[in-house]
Protein backbone atom coordinates (compact mmCIF):
# COMPACT_ATOMS: atom_id res chain seq x y z
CA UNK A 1 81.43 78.78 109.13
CA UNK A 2 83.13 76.72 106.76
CA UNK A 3 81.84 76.86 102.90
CA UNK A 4 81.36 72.86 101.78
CA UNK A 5 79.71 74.25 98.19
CA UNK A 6 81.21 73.97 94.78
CA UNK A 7 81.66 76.98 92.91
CA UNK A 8 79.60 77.01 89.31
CA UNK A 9 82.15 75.38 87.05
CA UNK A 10 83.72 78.47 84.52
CA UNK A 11 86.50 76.11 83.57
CA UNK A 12 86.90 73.48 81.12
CA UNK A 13 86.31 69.74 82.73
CA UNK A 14 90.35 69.12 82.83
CA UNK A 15 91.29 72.65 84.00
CA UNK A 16 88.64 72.47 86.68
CA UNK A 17 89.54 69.37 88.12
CA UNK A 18 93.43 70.32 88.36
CA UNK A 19 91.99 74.11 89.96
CA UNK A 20 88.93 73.06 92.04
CA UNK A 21 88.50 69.64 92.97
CA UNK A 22 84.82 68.73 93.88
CA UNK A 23 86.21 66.22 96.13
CA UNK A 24 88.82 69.44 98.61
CA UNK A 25 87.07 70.89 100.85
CA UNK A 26 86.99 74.25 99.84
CA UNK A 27 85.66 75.77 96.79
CA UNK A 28 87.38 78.53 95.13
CA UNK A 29 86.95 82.23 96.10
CA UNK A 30 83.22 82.89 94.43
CA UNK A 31 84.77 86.26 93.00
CA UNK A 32 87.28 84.66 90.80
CA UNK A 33 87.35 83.00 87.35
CA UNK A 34 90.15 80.41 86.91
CA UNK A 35 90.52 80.94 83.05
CA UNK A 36 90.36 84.74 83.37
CA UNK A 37 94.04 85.39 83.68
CA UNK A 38 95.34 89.35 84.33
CA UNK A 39 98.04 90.41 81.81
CA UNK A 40 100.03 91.98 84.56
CA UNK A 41 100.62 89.24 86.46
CA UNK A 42 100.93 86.25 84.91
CA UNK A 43 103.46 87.54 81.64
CA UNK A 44 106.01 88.73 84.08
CA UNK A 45 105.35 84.99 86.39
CA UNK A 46 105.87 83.37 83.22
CA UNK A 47 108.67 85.83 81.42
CA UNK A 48 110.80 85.57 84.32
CA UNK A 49 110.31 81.68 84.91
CA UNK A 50 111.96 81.09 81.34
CA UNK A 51 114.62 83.74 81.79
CA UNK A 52 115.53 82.13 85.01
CA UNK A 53 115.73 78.79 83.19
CA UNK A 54 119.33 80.61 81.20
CA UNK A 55 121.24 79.65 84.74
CA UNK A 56 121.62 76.50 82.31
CA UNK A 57 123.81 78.23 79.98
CA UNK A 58 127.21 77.50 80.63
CA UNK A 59 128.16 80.65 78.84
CA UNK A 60 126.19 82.48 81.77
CA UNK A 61 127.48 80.84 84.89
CA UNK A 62 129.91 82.80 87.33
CA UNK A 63 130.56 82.16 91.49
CA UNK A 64 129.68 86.14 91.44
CA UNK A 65 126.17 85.61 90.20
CA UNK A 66 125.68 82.32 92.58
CA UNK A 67 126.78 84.17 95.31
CA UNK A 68 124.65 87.21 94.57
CA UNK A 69 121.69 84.90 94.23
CA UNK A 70 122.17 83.01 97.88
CA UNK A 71 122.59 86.70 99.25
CA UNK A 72 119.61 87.81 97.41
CA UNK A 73 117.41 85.32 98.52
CA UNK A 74 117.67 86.22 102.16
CA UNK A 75 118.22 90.00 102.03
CA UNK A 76 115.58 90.43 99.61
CA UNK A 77 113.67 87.94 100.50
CA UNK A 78 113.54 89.53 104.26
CA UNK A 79 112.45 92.73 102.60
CA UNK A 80 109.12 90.67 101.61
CA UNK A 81 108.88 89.02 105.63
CA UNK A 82 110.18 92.43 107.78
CA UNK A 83 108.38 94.81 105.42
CA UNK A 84 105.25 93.85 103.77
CA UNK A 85 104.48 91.00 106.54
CA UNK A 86 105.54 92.03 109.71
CA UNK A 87 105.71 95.88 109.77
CA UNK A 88 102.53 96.86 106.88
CA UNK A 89 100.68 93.38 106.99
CA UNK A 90 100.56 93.58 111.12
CA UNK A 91 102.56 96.53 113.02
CA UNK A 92 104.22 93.93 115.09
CA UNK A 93 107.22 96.26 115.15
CA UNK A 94 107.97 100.19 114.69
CA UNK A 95 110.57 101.67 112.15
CA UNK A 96 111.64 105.12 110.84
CA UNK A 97 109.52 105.92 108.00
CA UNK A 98 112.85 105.92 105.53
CA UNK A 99 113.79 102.50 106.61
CA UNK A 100 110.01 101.32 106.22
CA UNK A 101 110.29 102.86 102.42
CA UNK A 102 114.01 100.88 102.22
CA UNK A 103 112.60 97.89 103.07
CA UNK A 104 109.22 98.30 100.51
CA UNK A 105 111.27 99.25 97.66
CA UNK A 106 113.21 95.97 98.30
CA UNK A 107 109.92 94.07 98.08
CA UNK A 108 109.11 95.91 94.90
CA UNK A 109 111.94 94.58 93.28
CA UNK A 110 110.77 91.14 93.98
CA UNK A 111 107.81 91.65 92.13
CA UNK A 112 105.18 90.70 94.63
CA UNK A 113 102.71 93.61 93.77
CA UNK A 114 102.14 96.89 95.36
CA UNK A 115 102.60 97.23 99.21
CA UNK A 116 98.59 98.25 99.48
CA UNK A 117 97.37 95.09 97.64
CA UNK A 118 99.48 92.44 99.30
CA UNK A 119 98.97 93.88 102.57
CA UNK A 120 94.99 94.21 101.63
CA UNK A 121 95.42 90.30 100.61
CA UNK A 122 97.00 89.26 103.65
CA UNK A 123 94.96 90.63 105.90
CA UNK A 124 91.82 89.24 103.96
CA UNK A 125 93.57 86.08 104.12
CA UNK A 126 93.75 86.08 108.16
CA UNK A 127 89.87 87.48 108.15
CA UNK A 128 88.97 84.36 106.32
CA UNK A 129 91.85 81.86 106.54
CA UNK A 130 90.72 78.85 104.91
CA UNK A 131 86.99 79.75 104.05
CA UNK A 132 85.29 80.88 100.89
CA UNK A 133 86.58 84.30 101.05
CA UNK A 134 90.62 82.99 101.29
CA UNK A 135 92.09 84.55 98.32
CA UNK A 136 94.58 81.70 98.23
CA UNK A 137 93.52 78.81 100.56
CA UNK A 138 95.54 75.24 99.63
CA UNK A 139 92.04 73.87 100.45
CA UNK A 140 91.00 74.20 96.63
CA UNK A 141 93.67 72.67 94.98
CA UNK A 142 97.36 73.20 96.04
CA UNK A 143 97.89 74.83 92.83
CA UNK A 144 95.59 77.27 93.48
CA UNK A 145 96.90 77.95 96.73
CA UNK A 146 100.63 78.31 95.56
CA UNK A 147 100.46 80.00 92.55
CA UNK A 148 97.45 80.30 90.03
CA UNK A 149 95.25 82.63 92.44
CA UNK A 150 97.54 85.42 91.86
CA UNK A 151 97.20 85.03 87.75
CA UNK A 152 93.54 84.88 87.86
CA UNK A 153 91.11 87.87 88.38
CA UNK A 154 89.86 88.35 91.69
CA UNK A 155 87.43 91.04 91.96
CA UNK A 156 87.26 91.06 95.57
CA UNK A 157 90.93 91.80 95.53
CA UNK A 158 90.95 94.76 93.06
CA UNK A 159 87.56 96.44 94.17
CA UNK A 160 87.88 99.78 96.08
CA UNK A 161 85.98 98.51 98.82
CA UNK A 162 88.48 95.60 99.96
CA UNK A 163 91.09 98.41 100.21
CA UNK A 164 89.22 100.73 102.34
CA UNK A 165 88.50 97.67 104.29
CA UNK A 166 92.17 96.38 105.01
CA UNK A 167 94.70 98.89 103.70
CA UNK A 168 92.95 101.90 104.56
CA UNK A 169 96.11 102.87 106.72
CA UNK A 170 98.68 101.89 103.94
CA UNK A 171 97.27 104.57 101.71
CA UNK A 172 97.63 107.24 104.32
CA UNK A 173 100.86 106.99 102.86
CA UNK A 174 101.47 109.34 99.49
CA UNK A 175 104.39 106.96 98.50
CA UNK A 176 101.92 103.92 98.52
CA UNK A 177 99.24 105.83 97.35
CA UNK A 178 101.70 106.89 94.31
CA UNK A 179 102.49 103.32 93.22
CA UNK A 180 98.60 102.24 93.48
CA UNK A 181 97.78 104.51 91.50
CA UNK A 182 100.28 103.81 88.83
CA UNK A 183 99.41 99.99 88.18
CA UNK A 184 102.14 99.04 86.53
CA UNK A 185 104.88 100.86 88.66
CA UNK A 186 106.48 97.62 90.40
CA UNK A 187 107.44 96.24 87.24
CA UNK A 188 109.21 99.75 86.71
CA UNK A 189 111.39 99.39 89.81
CA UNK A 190 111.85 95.94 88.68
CA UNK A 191 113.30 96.93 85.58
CA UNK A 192 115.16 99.30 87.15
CA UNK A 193 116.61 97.04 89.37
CA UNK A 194 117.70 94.74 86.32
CA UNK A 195 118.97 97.70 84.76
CA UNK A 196 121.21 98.83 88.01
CA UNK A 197 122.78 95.29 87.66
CA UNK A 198 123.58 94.86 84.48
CA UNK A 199 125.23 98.29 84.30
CA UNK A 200 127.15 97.77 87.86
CA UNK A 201 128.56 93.76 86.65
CA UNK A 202 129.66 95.79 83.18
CA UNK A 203 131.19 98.47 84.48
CA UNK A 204 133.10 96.11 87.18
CA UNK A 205 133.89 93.32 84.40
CA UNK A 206 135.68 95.68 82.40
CA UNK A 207 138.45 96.34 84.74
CA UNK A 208 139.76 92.69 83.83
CA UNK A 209 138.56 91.55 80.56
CA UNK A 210 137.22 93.06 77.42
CA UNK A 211 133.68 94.45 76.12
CA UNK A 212 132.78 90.82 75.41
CA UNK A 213 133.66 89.48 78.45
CA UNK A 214 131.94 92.35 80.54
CA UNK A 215 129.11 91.69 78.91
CA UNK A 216 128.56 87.92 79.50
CA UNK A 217 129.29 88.58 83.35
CA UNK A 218 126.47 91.41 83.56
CA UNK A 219 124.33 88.95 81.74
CA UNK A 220 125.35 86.38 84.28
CA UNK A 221 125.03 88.55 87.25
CA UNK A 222 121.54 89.68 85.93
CA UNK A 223 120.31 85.32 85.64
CA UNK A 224 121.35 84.56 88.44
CA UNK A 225 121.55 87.75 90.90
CA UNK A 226 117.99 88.93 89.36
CA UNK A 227 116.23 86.52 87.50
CA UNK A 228 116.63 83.24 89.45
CA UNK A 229 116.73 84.96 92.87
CA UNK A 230 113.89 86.20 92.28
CA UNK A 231 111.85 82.46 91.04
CA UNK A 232 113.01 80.98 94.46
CA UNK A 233 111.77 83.92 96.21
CA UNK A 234 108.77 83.47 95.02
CA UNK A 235 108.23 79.66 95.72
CA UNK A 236 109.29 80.62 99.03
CA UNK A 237 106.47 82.93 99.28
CA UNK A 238 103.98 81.11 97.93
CA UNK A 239 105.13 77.90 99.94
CA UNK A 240 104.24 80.07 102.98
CA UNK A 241 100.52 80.31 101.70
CA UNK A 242 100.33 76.66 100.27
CA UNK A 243 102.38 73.96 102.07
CA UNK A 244 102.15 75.89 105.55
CA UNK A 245 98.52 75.05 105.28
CA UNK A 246 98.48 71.25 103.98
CA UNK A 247 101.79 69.67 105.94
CA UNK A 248 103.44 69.97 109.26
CA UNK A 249 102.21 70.17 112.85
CA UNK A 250 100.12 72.49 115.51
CA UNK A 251 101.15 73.93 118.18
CA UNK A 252 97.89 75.86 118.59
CA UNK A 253 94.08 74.83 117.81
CA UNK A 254 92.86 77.57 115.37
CA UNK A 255 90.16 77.89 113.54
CA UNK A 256 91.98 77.60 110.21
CA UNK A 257 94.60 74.50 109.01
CA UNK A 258 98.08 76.41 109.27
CA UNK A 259 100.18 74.27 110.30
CA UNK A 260 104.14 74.52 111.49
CA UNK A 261 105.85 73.74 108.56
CA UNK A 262 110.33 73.12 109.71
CA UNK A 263 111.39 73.25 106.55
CA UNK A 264 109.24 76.52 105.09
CA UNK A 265 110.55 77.88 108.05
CA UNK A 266 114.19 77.28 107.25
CA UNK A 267 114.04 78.28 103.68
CA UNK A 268 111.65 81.68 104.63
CA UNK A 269 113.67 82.68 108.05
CA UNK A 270 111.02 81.77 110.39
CA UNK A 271 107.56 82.22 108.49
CA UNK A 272 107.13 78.41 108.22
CA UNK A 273 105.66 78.31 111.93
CA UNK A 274 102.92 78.90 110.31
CA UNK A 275 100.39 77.85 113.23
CA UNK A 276 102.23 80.07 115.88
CA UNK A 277 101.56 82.88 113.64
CA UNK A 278 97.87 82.76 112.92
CA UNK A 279 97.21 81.76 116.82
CA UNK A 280 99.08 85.08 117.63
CA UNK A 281 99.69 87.37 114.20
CA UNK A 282 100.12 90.70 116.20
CA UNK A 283 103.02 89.03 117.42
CA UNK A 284 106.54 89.65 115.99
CA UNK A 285 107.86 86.92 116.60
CA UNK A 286 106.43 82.76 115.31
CA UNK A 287 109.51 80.94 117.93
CA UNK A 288 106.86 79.83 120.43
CA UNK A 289 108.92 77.11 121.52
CA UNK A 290 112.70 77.47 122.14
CA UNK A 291 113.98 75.22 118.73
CA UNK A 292 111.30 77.08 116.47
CA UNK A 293 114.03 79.54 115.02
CA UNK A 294 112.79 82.81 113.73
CA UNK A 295 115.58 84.30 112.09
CA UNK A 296 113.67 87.40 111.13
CA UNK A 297 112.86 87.90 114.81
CA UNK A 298 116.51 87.95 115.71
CA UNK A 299 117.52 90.32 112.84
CA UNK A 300 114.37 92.36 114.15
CA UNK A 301 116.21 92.26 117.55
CA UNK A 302 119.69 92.88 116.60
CA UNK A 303 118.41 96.15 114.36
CA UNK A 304 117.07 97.42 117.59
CA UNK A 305 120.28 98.05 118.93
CA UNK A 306 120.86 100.44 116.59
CA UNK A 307 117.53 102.38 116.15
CA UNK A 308 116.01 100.81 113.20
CA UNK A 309 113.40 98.92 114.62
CA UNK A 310 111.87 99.48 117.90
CA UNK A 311 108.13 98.38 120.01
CA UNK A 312 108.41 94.41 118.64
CA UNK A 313 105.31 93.45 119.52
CA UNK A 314 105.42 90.33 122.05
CA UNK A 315 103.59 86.88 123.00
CA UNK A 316 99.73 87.58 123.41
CA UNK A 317 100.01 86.40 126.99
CA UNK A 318 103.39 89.74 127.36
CA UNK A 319 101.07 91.77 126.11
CA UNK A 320 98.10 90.48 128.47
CA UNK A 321 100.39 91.08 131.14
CA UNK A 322 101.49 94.53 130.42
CA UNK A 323 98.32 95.62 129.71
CA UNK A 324 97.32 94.41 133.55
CA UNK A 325 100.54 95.88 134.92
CA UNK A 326 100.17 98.84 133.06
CA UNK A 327 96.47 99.76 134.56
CA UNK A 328 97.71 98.96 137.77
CA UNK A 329 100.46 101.54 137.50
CA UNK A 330 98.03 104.28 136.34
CA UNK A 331 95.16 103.42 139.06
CA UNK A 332 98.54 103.83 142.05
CA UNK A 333 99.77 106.77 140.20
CA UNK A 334 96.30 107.77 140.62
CA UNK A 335 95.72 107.23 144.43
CA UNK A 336 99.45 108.72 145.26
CA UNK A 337 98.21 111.74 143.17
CA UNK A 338 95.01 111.46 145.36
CA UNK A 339 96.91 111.63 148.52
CA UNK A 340 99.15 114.32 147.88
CA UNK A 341 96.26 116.93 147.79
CA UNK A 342 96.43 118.93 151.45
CA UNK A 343 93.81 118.28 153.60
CA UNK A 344 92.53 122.10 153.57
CA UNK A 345 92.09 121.82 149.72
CA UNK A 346 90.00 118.75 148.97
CA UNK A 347 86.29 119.43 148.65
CA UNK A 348 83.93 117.94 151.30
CA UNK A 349 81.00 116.21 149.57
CA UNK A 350 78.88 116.79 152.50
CA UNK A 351 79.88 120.29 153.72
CA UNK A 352 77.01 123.04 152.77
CA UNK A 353 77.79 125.30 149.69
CA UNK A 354 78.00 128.65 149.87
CA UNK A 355 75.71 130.66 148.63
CA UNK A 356 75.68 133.21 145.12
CA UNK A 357 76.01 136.32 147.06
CA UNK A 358 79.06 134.49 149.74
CA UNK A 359 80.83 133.68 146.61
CA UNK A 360 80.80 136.86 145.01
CA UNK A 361 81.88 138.42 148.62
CA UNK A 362 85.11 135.93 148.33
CA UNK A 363 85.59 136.72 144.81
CA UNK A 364 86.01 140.73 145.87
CA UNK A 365 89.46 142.20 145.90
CA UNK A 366 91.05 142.52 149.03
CA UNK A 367 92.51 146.22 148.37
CA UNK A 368 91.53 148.28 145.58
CA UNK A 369 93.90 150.46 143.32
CA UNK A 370 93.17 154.54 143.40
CA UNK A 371 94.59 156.73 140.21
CA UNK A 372 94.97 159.97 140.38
């Protein structure tokens, strides 16, 4: 059932109208407050935004830190798709637990929160996908949707019930479980990742130039490899939740308003077929027609070949069919099993039993043993 209410206004009359619109469909999510912002999310947002902006330092630029930032963007930007989407969000594929725990400490370094909370989010995003309840529905305002849901306090999101709800498996996990616990522990591994490239661009810089010059290429490689990389990741993201809901075309009639999105799905290696993914999100792959590219699917694929992924989870209408195939198998298996019993040994429903005392006669020993 769709929601049509307006929220009771919190906001001042200008913020409202730029956060939630009367006129949208949707009002916000009734647990959140769009002037209550959350320390630890919105100061490293904004922090990083303005450190990103030192790319326009020419003092800062090098090809190194470009390229590191186009590399980054897909490799850690897959990290975000393969491992807190695809593999925690849904279990559309297998992996060995170390790669799962390679791929989530990748996400961690793109500062999207903790691998229980997003995949608690997403999850309560597909249960109410563009209703009340939508953490971050485009429906409200598309600035809600993209960006300013995830500065605000949401008590839904951060109650203990909401994780026992959807993430109850994700805390099975003592490494998840760890970093919940510790609330500000993915800002740690993002420091440390900042720290691991400044220290690596020094250390290589000084092979060819002085202390100086080593020390305006780490800077570099951190703006551009760490800072900026991680901006555009996050647009990326957050385009996924916003734009794939507002612009494109369906493939599928859902219940919600995804919508296939080509150029989300360029820039986020397949997660802009948006519509093929809520019509089918057990699925591991969103190519339901043969020009939808999902990258991610194919790099899901190729790792296959060499052990690291394994079970991708196909089309609804595969797994229909190997369900069907699959019970068929077992009910043959059964009757061959059936048939194989000899004659003498299968039990006549109709023949007369034998009596307590006969059965106690057959159960006597044929011979007995003497001692002595």
């Amino acid at each position: 059932m769709r929601c049509t209410s307006t929220a009771p206004a919190t906001a001042p009359a200008p913020l409202r109208s730029l956060l939630t619109t009367a006129s949208l469909p949707l009002p916000r999510p009734p647990a959140t407050n769009p002037v209550e912002l959350l320390v630890r999310y919105t100061v490293p947002i904004v922090t990083v935004h303005l450190l990103a902006l030192l790319v326009f330092v020419p003092a800062f630029f090098s090809w190194t830190g470009v390229i590191l930032c186009v590399a980054g963007i897909h490799v850690f930007g897959q990290t975000i798709t393969m491992g807190y989407h695809r593999l925690l969000a849904h279990r559309s594929f297998d992996t060995p637990r170390w790669f799962e725990h390679t791929l989530v400490l990748g996400a961690l370094c793109c500062l999207e929160d903790s691998p229980a909370r997003w995949t608690a989010t997403h999850r309560m995003h597909h249960a109410h996908s563009d209703e009340a309840e939508d953490p971050h529905s485009p429906l409200v305002t598309f600035l809600w949707g993209h960006v300013w849901w995830v500065m605000v306090r949401n008590r839904d999101l951060h109650h203990r019930t909401n994780y026992d709800k959807y993430a109850r498996d994700i805390l099975r996990d003592p490494f998840y479980m760890w970093i919940e616990k510790n609330a500000w522990s993915p800002l740690w591994f993002y420091l440390a990742q900042c720290a691991i490239y400044v220290g690596a661009g020094f250390a290589v810089a000084l092979a060819w130039t002085d202390v100086t010059g080593a020390a305006l290429f780490a800077t570099s490689v951190l703006i551009w490899g760490v800072f900026l990389r991680t901006v555009i990741v996050w647009h990326i993201t957050w385009s996924v939740n916003s734009l794939t809901h507002m612009f494109g075309y369906r493939n599928h009639d859902t219940e919600e308003h995804s919508q296939n999105n080509w150029l989300v799905a360029l820039v986020a290696a397949g997660e802009g077929w948006h519509n093929n993914h809520h019509a089918d999100p057990a699925c591991c792959t969103n190519q339901h027609r043969w020009w939808e590219l999902d990258v991610t699917y194919w790099e899901l694929r190729a790792m296959s070949l060499v052990g690291l992924t394994r079970n991708l989870s196909p089309r609804r209408e595969v797994r229909a069919a190997e369900a069907i195939a699959a019970a068929a198998a077992r009910a043959k298996a059964k009757l061959v099993d059936s048939a194989a019993v000899p004659a003498g040994n299968r039990v006549d429903a109709n023949a007369p039993k034998a009596s307590a005392s006969e059965g106690a006669r057959e159960a006597e020993p044929v011979s007995t043993v003497h001692s002595g």
